[in-house]
Protein backbone atom coordinates (compact mmCIF):
# COMPACT_ATOMS: atom_id res chain seq x y z
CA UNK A 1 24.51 70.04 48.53
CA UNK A 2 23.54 66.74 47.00
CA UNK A 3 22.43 66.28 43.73
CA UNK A 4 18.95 65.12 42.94
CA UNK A 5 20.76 61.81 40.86
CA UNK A 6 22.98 61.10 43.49
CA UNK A 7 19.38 61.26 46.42
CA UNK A 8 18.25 58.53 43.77
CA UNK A 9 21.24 56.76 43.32
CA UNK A 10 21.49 56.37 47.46
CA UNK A 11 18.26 55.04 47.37
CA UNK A 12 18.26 52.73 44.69
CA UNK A 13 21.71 51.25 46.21
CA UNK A 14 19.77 50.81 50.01
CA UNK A 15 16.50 49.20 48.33
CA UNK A 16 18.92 47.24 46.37
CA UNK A 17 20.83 46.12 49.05
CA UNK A 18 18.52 45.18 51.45
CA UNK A 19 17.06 43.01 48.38
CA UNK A 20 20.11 41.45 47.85
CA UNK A 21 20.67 40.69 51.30
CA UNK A 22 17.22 39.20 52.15
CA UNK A 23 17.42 36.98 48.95
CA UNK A 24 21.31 35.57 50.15
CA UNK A 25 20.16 34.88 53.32
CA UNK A 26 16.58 33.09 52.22
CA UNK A 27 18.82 30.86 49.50
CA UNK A 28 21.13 30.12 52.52
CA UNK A 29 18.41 29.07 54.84
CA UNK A 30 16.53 27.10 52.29
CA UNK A 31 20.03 25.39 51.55
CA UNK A 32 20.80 24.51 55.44
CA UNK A 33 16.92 23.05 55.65
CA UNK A 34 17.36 21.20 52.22
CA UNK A 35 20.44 19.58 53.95
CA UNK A 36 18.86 18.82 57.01
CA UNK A 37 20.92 21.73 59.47
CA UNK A 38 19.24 23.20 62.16
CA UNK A 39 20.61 27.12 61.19
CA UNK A 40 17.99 26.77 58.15
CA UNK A 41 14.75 28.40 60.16
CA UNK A 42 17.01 31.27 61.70
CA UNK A 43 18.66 32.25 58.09
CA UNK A 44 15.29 32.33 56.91
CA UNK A 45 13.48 34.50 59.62
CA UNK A 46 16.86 36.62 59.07
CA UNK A 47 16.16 37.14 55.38
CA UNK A 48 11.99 37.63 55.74
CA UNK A 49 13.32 40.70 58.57
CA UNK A 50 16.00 41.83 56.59
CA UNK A 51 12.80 42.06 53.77
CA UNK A 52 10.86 43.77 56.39
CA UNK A 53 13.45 46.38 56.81
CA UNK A 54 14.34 47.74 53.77
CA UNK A 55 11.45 50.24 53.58
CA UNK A 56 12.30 51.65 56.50
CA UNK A 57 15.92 52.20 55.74
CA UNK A 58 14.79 53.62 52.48
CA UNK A 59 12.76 56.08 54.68
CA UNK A 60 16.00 56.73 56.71
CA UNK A 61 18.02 57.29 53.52
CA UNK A 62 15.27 60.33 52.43
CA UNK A 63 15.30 61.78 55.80
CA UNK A 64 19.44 61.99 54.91
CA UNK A 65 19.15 62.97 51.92
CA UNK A 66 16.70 65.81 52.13
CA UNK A 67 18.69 67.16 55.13
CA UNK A 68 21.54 67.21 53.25
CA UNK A 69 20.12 68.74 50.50
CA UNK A 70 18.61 71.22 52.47
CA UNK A 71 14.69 70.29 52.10
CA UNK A 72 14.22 70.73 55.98
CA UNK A 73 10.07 70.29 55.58
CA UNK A 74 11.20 66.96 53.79
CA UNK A 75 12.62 65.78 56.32
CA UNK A 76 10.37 66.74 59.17
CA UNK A 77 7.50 64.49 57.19
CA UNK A 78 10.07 61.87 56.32
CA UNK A 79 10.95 61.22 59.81
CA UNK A 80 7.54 61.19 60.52
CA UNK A 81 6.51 58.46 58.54
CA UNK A 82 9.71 56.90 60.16
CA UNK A 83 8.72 57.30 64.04
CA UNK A 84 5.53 56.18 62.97
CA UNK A 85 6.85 52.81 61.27
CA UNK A 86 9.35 52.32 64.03
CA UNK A 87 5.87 52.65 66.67
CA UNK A 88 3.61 50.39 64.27
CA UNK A 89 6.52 47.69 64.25
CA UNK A 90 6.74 47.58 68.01
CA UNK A 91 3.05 47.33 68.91
């Protein structure tokens, strides 16, 4: 069973990540336009997705985490809420 601190811990280390990563790659990308490089545009779009993203990996992470700690219902209505982001980001 998982403890309820270490459900918040793996959240607060994917919404942290995802952070991170969307500000390296935006610092990146503004550095390779600054400079004049063409891979500038692509780090950026990269970062602004990677930004995009994180919610939905932070709904993946409860749909783990309430699985594992046994709060089936949880789950059900997490993944939910993910199938339904997933179907709003493709139309």
């Amino acid at each position: 069973m998982i403890t309820e601190k270490d459900f918040g811990r793996l959240i607060q280390r994917t919404l942290l990540a995802g952070v991170f990563l969307s500000s390296l790659l935006m610092l990146a990308g503004f550095g390779f336009l600054a400079a004049g490089l063409p891979p500038g545009r692509a780090l950026l779009k990269a970062g602004v997705l990677v930004l995009l993203v994180t919610p939905a990996a932070r709904v993946a992470m409860l749909v783990y985490g309430y699985l594992r700690g046994g709060e089936h219902y949880f789950a059900l209505a997490s993944f939910m809420v993910l199938a339904l982001l997933l179907i709003s980001a493709l139309v």
